[in-house]
PDB file of N, CA and C in Angstrom:
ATOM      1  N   UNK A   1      93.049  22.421 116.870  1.00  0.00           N
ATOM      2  CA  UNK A   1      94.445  22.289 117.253  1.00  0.00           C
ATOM      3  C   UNK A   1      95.071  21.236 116.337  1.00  0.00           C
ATOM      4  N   UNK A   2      96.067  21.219 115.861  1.00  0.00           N
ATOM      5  CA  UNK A   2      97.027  20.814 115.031  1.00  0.00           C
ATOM      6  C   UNK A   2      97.135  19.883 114.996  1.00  0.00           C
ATOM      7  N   UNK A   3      97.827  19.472 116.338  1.00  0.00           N
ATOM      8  CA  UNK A   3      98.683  18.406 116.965  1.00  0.00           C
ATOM      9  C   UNK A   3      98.178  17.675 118.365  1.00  0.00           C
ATOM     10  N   UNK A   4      96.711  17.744 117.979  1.00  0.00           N
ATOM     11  CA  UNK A   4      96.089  17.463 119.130  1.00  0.00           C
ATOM     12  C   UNK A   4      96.264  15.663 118.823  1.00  0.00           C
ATOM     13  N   UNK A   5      96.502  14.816 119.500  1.00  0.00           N
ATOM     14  CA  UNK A   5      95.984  13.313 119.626  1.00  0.00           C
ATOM     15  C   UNK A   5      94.871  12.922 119.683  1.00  0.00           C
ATOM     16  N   UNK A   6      93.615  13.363 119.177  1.00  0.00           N
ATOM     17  CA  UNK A   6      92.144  13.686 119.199  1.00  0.00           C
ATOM     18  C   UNK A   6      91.466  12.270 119.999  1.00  0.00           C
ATOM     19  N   UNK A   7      90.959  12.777 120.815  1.00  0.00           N
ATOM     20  CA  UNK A   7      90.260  11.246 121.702  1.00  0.00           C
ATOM     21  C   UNK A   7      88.928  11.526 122.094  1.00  0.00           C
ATOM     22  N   UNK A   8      88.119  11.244 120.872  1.00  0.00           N
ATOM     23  CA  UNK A   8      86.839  11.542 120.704  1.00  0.00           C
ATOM     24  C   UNK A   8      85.978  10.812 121.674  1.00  0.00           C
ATOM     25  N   UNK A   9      84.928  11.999 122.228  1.00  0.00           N
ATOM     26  CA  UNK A   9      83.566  11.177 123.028  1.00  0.00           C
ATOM     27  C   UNK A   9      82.510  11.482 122.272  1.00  0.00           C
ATOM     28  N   UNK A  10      81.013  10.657 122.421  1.00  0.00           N
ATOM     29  CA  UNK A  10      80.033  10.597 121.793  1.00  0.00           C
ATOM     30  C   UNK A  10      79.432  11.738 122.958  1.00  0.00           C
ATOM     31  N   UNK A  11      78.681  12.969 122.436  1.00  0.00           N
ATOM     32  CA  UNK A  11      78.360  13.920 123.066  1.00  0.00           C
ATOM     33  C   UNK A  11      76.821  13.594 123.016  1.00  0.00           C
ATOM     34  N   UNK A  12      76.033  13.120 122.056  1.00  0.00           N
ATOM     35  CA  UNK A  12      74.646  13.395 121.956  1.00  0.00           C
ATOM     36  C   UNK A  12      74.160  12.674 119.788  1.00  0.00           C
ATOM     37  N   UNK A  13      73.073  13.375 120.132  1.00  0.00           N
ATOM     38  CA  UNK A  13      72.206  13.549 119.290  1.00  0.00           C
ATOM     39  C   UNK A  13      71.787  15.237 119.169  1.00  0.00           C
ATOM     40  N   UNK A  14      72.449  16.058 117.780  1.00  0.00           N
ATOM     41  CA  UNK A  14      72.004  17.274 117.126  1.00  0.00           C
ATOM     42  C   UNK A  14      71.333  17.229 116.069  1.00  0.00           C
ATOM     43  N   UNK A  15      70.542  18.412 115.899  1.00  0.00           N
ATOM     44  CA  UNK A  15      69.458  18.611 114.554  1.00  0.00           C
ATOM     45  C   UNK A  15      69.646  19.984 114.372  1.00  0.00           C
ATOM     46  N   UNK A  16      69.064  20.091 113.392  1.00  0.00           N
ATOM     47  CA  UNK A  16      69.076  21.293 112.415  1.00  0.00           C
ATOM     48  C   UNK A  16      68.065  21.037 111.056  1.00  0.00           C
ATOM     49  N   UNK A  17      67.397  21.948 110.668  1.00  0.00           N
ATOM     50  CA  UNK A  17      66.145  21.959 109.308  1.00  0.00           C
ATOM     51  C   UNK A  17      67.233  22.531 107.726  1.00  0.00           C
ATOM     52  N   UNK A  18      66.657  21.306 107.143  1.00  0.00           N
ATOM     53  CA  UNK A  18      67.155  21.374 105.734  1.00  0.00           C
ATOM     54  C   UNK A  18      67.190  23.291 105.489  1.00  0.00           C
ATOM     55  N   UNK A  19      67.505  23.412 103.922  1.00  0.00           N
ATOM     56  CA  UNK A  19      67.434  24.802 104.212  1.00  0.00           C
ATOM     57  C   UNK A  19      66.568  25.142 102.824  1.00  0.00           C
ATOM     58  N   UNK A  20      65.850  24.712 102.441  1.00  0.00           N
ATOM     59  CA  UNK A  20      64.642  24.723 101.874  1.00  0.00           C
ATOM     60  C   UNK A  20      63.561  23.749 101.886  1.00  0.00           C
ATOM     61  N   UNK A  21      62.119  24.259 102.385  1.00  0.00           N
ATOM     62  CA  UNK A  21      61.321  23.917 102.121  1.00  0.00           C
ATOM     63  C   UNK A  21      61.222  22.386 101.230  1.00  0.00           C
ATOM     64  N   UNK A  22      59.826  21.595 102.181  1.00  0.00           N
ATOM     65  CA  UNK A  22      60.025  20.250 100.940  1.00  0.00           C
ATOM     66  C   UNK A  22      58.607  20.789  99.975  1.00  0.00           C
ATOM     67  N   UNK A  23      58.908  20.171  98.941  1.00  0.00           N
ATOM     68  CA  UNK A  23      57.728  20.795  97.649  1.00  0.00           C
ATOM     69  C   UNK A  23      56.335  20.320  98.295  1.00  0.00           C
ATOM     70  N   UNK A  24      55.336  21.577  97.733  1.00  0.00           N
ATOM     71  CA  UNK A  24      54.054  21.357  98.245  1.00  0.00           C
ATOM     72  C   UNK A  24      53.895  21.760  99.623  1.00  0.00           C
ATOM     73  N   UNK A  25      54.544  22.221 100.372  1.00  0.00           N
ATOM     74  CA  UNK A  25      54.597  22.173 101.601  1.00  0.00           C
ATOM     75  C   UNK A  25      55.923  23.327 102.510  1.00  0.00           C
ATOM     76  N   UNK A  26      55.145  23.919 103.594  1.00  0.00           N
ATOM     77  CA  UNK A  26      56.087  25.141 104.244  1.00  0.00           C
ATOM     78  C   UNK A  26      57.389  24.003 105.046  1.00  0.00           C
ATOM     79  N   UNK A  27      56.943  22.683 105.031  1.00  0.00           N
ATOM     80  CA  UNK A  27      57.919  21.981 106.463  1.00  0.00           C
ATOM     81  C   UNK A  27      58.868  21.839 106.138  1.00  0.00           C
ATOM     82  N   UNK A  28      60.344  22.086 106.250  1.00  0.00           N
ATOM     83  CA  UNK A  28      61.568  21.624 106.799  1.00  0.00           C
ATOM     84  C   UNK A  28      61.877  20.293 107.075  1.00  0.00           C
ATOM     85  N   UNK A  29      62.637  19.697 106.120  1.00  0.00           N
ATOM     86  CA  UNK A  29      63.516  17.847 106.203  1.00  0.00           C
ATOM     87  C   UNK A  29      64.423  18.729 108.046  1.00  0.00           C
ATOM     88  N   UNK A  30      64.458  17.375 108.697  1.00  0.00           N
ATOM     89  CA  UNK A  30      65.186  18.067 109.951  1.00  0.00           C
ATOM     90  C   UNK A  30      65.687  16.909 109.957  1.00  0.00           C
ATOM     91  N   UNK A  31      67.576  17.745 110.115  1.00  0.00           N
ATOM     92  CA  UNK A  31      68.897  16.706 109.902  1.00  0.00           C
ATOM     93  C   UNK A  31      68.925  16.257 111.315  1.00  0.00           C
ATOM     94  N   UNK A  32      69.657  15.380 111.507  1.00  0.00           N
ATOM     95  CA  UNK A  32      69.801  14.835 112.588  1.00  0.00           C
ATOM     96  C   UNK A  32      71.601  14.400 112.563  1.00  0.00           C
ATOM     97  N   UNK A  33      72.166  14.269 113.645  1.00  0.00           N
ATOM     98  CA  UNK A  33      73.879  14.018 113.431  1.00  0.00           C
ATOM     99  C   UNK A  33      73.959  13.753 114.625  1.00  0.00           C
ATOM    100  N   UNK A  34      75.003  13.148 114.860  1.00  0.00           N
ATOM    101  CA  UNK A  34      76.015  12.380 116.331  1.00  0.00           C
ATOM    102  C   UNK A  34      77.004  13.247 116.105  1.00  0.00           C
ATOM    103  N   UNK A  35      76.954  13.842 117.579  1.00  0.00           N
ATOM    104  CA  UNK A  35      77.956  14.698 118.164  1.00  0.00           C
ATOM    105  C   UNK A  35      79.121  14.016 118.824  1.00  0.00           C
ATOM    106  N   UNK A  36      80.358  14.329 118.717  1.00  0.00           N
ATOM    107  CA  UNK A  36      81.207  14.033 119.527  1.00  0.00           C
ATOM    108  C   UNK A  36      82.100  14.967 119.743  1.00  0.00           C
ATOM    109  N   UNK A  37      83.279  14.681 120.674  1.00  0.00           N
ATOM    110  CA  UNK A  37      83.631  16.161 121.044  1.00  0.00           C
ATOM    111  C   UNK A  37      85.343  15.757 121.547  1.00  0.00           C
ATOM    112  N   UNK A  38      86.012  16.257 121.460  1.00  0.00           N
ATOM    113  CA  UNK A  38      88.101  15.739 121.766  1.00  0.00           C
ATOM    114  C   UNK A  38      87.632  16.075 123.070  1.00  0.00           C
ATOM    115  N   UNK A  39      88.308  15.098 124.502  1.00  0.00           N
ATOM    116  CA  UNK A  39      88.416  15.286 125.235  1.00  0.00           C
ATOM    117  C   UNK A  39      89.109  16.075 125.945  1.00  0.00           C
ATOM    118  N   UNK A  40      90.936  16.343 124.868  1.00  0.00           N
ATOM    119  CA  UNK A  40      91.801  16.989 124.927  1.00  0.00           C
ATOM    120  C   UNK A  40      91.710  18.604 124.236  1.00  0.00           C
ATOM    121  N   UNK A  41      90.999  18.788 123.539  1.00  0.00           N
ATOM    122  CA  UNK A  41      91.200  19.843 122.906  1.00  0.00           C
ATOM    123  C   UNK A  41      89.855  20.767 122.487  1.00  0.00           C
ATOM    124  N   UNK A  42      88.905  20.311 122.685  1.00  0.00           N
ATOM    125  CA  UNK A  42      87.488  20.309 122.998  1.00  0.00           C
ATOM    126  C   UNK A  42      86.456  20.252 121.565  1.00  0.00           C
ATOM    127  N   UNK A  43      87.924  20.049 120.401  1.00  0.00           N
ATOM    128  CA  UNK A  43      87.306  19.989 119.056  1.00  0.00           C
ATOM    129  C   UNK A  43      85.993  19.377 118.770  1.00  0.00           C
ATOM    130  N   UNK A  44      84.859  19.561 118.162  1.00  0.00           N
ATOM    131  CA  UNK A  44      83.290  19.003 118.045  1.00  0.00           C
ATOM    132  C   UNK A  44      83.680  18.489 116.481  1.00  0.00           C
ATOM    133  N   UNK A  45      83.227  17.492 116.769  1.00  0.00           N
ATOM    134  CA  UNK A  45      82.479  17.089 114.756  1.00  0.00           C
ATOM    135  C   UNK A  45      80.958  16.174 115.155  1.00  0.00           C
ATOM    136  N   UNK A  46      80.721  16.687 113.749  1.00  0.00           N
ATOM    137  CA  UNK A  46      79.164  16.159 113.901  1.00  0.00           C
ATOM    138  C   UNK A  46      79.505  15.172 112.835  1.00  0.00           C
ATOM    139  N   UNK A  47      78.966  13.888 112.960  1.00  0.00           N
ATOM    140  CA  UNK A  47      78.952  13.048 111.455  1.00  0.00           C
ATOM    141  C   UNK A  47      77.843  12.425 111.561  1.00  0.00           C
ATOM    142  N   UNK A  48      77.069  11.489 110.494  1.00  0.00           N
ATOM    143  CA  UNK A  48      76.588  10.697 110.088  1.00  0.00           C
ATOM    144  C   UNK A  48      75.367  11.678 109.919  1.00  0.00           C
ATOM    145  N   UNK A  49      74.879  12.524 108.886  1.00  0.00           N
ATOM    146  CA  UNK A  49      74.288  13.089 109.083  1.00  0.00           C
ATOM    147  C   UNK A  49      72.672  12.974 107.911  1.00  0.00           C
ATOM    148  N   UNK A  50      71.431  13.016 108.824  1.00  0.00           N
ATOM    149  CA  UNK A  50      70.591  12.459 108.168  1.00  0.00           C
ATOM    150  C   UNK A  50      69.177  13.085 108.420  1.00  0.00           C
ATOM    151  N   UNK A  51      68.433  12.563 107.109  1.00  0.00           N
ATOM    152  CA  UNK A  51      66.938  13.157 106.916  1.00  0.00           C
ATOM    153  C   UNK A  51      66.047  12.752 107.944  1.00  0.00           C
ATOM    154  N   UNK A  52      65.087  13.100 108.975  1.00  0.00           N
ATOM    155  CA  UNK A  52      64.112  11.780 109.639  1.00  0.00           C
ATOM    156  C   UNK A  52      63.375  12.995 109.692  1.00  0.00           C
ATOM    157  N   UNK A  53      61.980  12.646 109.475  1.00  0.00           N
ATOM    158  CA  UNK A  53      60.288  13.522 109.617  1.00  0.00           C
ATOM    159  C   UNK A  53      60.422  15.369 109.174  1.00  0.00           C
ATOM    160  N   UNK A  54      59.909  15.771 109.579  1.00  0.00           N
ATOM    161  CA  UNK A  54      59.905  17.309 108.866  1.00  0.00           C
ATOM    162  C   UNK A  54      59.803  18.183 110.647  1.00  0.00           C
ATOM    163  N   UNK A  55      60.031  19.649 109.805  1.00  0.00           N
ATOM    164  CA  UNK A  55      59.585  20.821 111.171  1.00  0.00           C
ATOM    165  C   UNK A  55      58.489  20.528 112.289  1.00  0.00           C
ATOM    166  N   UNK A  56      57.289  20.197 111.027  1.00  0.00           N
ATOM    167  CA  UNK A  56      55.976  20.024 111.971  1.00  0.00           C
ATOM    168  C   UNK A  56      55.890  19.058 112.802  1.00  0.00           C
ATOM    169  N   UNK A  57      56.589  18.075 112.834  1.00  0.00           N
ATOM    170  CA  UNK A  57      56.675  16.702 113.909  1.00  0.00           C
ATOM    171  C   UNK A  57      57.659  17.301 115.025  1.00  0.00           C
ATOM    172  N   UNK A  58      57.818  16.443 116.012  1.00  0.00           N
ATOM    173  CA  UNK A  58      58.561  16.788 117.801  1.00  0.00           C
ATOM    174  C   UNK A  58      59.769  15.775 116.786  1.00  0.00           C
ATOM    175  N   UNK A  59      60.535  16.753 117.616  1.00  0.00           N
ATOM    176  CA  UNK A  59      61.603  15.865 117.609  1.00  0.00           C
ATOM    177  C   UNK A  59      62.347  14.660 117.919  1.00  0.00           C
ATOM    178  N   UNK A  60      63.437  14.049 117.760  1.00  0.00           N
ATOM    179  CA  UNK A  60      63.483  12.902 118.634  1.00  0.00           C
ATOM    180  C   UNK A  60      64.149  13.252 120.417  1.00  0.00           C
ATOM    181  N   UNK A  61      63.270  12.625 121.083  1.00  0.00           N
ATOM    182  CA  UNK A  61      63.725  12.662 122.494  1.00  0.00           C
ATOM    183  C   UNK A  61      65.243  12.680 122.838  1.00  0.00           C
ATOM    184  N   UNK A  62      65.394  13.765 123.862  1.00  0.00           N
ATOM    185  CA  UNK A  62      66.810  13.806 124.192  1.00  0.00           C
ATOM    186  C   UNK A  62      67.846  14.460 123.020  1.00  0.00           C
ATOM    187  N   UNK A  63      67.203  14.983 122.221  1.00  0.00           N
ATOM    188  CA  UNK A  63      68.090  15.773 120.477  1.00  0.00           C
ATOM    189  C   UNK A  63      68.102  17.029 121.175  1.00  0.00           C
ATOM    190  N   UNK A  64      69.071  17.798 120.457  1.00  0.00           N
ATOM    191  CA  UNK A  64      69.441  19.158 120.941  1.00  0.00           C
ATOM    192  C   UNK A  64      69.322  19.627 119.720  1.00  0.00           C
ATOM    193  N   UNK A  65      69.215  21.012 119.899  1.00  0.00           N
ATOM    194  CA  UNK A  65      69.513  22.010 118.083  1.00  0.00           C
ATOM    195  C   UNK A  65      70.780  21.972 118.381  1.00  0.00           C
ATOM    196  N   UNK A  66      71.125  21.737 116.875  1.00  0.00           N
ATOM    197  CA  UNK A  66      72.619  22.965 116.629  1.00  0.00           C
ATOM    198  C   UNK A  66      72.833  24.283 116.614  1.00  0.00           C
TER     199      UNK A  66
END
């Protein structure tokens, strides 16, 4: 929305796997990002978005997929 007055909340912790392979190896870099979400308009952005452990490791507690 356009003309929304955007009044962002912190929704979580999202992930998602790089999109190739790391060398030597089948595992997946898995991104990690802070969700937030317009209270008014229900717009999502993800920012700060980053590398931590690969596919084959658990994720971090309380993370959602994207």
């Amino acid at each position: 929305m356009a003309d929304c007055d955007h009044n962002f909340s912190y929704a979580g912790l999202v992930w998602h796997f790089e999109k190739y392979s790391m060398p030597g190896s089948g595992a997946h870099g898995v991104i990690y990002e802070d969700r937030y979400f317009c209270q008014r308009c229900l717009e999502i952005r993800d920012i700060n978005p980053r590398v931590q452990g690969n596919s084959y490791e658990k994720r971090v507690e309380g993370s959602i997929p994207k």
